[in-house]
C-alpha atoms as a PDB file:
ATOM      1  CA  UNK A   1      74.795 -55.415 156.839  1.00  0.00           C
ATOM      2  CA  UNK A   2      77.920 -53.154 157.898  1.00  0.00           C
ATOM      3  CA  UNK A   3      77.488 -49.207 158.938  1.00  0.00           C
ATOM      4  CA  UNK A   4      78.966 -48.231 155.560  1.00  0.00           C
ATOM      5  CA  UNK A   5      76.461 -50.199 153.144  1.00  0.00           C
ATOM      6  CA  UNK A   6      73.531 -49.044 155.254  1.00  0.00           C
ATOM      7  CA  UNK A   7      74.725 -45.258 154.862  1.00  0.00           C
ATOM      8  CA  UNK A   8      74.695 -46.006 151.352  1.00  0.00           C
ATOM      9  CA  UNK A   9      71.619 -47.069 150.932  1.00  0.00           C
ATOM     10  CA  UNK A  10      70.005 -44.985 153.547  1.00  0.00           C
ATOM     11  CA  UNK A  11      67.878 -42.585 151.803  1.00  0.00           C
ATOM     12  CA  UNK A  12      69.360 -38.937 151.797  1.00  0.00           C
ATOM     13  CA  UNK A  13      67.178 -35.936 152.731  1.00  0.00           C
ATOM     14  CA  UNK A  14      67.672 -32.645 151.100  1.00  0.00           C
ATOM     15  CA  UNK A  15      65.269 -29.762 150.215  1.00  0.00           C
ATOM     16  CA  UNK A  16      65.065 -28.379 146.879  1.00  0.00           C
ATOM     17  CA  UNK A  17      63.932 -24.943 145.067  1.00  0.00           C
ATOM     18  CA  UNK A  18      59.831 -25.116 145.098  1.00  0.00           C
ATOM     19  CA  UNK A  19      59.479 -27.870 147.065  1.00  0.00           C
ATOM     20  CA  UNK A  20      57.781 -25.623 149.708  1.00  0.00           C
ATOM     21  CA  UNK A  21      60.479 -26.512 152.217  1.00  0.00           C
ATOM     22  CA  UNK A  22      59.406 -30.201 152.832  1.00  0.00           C
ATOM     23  CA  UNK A  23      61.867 -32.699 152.831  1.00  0.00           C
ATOM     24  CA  UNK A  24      62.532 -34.496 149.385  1.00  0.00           C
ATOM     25  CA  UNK A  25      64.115 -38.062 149.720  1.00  0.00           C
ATOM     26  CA  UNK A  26      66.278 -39.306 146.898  1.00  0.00           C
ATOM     27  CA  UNK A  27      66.996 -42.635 146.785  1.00  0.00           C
ATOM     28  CA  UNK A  28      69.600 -42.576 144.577  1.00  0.00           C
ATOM     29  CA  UNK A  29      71.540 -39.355 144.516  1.00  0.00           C
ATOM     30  CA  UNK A  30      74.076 -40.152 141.706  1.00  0.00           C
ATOM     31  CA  UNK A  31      71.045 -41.003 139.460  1.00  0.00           C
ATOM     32  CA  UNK A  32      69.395 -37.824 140.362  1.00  0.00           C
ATOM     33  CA  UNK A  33      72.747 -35.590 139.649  1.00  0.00           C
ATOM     34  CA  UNK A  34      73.133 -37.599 136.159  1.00  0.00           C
ATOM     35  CA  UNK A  35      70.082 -36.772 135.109  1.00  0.00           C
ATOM     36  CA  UNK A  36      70.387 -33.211 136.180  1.00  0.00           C
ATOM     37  CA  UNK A  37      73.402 -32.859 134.275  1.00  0.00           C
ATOM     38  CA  UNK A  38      71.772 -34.331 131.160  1.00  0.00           C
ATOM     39  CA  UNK A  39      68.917 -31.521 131.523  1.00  0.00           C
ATOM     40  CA  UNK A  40      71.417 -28.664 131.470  1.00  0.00           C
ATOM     41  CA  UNK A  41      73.846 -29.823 128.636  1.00  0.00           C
ATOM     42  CA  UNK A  42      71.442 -28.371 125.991  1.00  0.00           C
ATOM     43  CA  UNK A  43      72.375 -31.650 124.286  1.00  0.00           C
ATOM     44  CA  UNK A  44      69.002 -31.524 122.420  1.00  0.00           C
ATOM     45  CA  UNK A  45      68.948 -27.603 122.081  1.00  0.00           C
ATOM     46  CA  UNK A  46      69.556 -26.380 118.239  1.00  0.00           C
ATOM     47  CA  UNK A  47      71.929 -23.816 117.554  1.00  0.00           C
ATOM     48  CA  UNK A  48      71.069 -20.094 117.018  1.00  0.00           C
ATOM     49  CA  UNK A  49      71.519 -19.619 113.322  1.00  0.00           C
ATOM     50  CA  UNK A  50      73.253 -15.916 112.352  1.00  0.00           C
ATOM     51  CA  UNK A  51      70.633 -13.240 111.479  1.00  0.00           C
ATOM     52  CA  UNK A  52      69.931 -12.485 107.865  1.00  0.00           C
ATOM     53  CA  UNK A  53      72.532  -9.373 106.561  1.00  0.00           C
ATOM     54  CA  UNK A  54      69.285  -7.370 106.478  1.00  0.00           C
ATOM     55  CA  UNK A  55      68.435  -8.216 109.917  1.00  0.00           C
ATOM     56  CA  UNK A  56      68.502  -4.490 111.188  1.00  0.00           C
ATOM     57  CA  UNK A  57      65.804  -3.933 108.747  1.00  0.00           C
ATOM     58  CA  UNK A  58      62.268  -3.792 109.824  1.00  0.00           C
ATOM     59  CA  UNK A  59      60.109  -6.188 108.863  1.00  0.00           C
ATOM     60  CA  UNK A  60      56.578  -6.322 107.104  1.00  0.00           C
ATOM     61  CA  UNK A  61      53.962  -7.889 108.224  1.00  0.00           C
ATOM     62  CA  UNK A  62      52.471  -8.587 105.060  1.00  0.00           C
ATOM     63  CA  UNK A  63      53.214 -11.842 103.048  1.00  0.00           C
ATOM     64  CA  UNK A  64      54.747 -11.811  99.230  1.00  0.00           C
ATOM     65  CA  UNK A  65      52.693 -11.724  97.003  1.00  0.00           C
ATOM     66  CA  UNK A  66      51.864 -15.770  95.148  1.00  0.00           C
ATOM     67  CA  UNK A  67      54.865 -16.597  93.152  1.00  0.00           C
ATOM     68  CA  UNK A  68      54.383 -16.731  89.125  1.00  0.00           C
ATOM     69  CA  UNK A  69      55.989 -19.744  88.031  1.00  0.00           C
ATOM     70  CA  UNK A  70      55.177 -19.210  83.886  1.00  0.00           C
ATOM     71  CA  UNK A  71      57.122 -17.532  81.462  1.00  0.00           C
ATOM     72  CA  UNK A  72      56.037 -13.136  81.615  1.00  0.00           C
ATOM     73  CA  UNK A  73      53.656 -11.760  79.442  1.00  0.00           C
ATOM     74  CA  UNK A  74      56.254  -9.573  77.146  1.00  0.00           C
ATOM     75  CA  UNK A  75      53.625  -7.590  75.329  1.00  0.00           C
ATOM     76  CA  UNK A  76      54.741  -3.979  76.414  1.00  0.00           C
ATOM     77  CA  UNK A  77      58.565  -4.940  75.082  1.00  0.00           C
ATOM     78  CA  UNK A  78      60.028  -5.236  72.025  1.00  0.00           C
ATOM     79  CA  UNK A  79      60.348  -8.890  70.557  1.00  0.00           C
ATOM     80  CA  UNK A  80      64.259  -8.819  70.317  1.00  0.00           C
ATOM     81  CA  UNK A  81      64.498  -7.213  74.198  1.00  0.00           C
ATOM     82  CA  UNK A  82      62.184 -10.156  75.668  1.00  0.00           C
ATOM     83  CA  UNK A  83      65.466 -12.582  75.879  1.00  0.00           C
ATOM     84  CA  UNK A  84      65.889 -10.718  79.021  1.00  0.00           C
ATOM     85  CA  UNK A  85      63.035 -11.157  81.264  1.00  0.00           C
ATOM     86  CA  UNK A  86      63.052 -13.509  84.019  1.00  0.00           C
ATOM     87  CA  UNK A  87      61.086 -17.288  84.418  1.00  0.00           C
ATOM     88  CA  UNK A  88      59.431 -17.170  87.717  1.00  0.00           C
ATOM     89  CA  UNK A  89      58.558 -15.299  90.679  1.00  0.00           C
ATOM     90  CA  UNK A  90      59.460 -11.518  89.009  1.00  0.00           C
ATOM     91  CA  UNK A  91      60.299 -10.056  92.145  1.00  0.00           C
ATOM     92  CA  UNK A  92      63.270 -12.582  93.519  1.00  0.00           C
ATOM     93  CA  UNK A  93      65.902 -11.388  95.387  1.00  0.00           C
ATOM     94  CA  UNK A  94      64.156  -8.282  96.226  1.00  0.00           C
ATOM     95  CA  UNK A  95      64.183  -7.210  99.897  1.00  0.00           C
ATOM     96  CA  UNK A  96      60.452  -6.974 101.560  1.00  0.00           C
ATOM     97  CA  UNK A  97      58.728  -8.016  98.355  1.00  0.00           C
ATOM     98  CA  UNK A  98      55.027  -7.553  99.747  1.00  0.00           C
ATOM     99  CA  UNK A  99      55.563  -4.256  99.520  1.00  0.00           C
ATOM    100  CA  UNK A 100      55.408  -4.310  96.012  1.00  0.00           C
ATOM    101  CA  UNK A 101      52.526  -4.707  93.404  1.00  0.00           C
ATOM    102  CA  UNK A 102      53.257  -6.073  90.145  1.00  0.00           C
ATOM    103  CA  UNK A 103      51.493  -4.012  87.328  1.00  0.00           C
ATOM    104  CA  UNK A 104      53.464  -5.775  84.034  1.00  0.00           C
ATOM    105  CA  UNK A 105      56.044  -8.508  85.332  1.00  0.00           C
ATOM    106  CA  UNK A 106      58.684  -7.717  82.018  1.00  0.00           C
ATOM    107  CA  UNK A 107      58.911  -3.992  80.582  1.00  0.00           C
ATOM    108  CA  UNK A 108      61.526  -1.946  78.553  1.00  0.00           C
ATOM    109  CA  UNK A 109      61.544   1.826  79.295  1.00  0.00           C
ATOM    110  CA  UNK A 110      64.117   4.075  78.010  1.00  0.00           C
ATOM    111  CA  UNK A 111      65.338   7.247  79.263  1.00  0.00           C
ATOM    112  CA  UNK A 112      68.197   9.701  80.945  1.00  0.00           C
ATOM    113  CA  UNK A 113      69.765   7.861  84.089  1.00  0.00           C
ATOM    114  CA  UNK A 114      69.461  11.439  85.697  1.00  0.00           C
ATOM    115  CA  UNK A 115      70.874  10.388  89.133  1.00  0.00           C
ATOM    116  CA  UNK A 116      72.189   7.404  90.816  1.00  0.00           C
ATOM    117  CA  UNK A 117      72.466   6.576  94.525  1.00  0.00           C
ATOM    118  CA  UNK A 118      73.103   3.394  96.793  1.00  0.00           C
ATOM    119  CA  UNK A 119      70.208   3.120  99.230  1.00  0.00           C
ATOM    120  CA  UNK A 120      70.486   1.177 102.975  1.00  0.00           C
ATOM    121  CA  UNK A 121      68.932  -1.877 102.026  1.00  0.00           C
ATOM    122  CA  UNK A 122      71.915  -2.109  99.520  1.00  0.00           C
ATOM    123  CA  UNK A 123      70.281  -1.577  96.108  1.00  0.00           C
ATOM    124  CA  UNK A 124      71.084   0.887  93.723  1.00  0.00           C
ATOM    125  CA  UNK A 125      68.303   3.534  93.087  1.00  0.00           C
ATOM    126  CA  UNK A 126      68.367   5.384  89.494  1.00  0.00           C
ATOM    127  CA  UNK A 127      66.095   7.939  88.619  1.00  0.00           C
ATOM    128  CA  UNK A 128      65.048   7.555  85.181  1.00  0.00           C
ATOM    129  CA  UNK A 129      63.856  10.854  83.967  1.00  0.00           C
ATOM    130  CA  UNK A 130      62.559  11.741  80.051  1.00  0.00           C
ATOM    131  CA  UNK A 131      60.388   8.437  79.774  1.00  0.00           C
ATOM    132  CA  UNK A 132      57.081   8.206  78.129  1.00  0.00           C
ATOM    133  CA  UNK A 133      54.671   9.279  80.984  1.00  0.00           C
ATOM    134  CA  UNK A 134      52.968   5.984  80.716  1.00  0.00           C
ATOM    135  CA  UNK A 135      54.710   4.425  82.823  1.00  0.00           C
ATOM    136  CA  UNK A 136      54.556   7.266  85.853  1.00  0.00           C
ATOM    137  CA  UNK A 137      51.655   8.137  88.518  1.00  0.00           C
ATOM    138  CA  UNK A 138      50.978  11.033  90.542  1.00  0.00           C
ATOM    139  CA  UNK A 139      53.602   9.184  92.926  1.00  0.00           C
ATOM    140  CA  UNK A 140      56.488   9.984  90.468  1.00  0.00           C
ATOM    141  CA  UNK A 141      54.942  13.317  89.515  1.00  0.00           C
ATOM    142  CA  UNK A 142      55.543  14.352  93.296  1.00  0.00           C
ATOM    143  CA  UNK A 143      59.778  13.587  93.128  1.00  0.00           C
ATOM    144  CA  UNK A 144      61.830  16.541  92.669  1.00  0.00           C
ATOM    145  CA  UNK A 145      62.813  14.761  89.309  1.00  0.00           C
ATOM    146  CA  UNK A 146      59.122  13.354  88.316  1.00  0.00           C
ATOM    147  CA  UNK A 147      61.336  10.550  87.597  1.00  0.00           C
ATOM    148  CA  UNK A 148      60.323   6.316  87.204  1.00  0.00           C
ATOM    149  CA  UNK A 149      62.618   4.847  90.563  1.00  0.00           C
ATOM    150  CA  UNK A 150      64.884   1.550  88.694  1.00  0.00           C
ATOM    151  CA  UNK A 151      66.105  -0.180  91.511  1.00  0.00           C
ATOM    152  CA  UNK A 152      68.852  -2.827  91.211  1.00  0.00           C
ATOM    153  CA  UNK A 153      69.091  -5.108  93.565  1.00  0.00           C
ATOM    154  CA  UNK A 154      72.702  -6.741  94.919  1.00  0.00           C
ATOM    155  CA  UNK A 155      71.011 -10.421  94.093  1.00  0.00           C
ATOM    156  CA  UNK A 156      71.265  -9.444  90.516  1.00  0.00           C
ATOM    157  CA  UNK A 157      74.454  -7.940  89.931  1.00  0.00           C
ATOM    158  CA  UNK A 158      73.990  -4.985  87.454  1.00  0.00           C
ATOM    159  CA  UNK A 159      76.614  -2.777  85.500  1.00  0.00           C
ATOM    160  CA  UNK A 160      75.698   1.019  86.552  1.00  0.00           C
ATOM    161  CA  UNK A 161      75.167   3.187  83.703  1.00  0.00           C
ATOM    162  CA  UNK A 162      77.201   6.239  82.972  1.00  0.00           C
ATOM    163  CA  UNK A 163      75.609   9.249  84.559  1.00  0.00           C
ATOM    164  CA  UNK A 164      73.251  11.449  82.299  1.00  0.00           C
ATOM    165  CA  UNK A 165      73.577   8.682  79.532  1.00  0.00           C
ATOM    166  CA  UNK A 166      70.513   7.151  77.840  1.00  0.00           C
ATOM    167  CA  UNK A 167      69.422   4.129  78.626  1.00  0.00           C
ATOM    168  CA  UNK A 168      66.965   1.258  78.510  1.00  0.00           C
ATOM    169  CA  UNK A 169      66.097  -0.668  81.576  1.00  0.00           C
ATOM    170  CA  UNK A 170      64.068  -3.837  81.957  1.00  0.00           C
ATOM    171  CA  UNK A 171      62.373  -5.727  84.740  1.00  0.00           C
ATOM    172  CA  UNK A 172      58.898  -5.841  86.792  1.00  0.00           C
ATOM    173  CA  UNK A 173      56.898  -2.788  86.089  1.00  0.00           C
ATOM    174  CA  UNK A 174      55.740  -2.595  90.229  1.00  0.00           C
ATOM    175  CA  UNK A 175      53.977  -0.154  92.736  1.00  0.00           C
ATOM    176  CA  UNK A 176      55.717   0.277  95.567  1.00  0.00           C
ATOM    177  CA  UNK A 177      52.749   0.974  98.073  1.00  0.00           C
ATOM    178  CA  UNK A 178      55.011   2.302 100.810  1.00  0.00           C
ATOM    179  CA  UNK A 179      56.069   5.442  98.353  1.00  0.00           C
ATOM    180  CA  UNK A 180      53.205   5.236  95.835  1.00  0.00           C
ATOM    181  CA  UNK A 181      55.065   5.362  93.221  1.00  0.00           C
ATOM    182  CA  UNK A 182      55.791   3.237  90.145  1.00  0.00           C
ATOM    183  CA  UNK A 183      59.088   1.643  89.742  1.00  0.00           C
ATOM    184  CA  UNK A 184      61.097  -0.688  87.466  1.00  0.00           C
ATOM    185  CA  UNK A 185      62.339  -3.058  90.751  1.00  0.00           C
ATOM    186  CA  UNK A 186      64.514  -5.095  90.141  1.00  0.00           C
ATOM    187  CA  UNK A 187      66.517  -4.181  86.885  1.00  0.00           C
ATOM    188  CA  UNK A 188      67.256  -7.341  85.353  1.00  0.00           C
ATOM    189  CA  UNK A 189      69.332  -5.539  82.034  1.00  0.00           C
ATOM    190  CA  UNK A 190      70.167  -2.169  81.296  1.00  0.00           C
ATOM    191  CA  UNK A 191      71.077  -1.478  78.003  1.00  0.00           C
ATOM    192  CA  UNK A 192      72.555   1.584  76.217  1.00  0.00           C
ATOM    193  CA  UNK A 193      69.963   3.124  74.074  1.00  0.00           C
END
């Protein structure tokens, strides 16, 4: 065998991270650097998907409430509004939905849209003042206002109302345990009324 194909298949020594400092031998050193290589392509890594827009938000630890899947009970609105309440889960496309507590999942409530404001989750906030008090708590009693809180939500795109114009809103009747306070959330029609 000549000098040259001995060298090559003379076993080369070489010490390595965490070996201790003892001598490793590596047979075949073009094998070892090929699979090395393979290890740090991130050939079989995924790719980071792009947070959510609401990603600055903080999250709840609580989960969504189950998700109704039949048609809402429409008792507490008028026959000829009911063509506007939702199939399904009644709270879609709302943002941090185990917040909220469904008390009627399809309501019409009519009064003054008093004020109107964008909040930073991106839905529109419209205090509702002048309704029947049925449909307030001490929660709503407490705002400046003692308004019901109608949120739209951008999932649902919704015409604003003129300020100070009257105005019939349907959607989920909800809690929202964070405030305490009752809220129409989201709007799924508002109506002039």
């Amino acid at each position: 065998m000549s000098p040259e194909n001995r060298q090559r298949e003379s076993p080369i020594s070489s010490l390595t991270p965490g070996d201790g400092g003892h001598n490793v031998q590596v047979r075949y050193p073009a094998v070892a650097a090929l699979l090395l290589l393979a290890g740090c392509t991130g050939a079989d890594k995924r790719p980071i998907p792009s947070p959510p827009p609401n990603a600055s938000q903080p999250m709840t630890t609580s989960a969504p409430p189950p998700r109704q899947t039949s048609k809402p009970n429409t008792e507490f609105i008028a026959p000829e509004l009911a063509k506007y309440c939702h199939d399904g889960f009644p709270l879609e496309g709302v943002y941090s939905p185990g917040r909220l507590t469904v008390k009627k999942p399809c309501v019409a409530v009519t009064g003054i849209a008093s004020a109107i404001d964008r909040e930073h989750d991106g839905d529109m906030h419209i205090s509702l003042t002048g309704v029947d008090p049925k449909w307030l708590n001490s929660g709503n009693l407490r705002r400046t206002d003692q308004s019901l809180v109608i949120e739209a939500v951008p999932a649902i795109p919704i015409e604003m109302p003129p300020l100070k114009s009257r105005v019939t809103i349907i959607g989920p009747w909800v809690l929202d345990t964070q405030t305490g306070w009752l809220e129409i959330h989201p709007v799924w029609a508002i109506l002039p009324a």
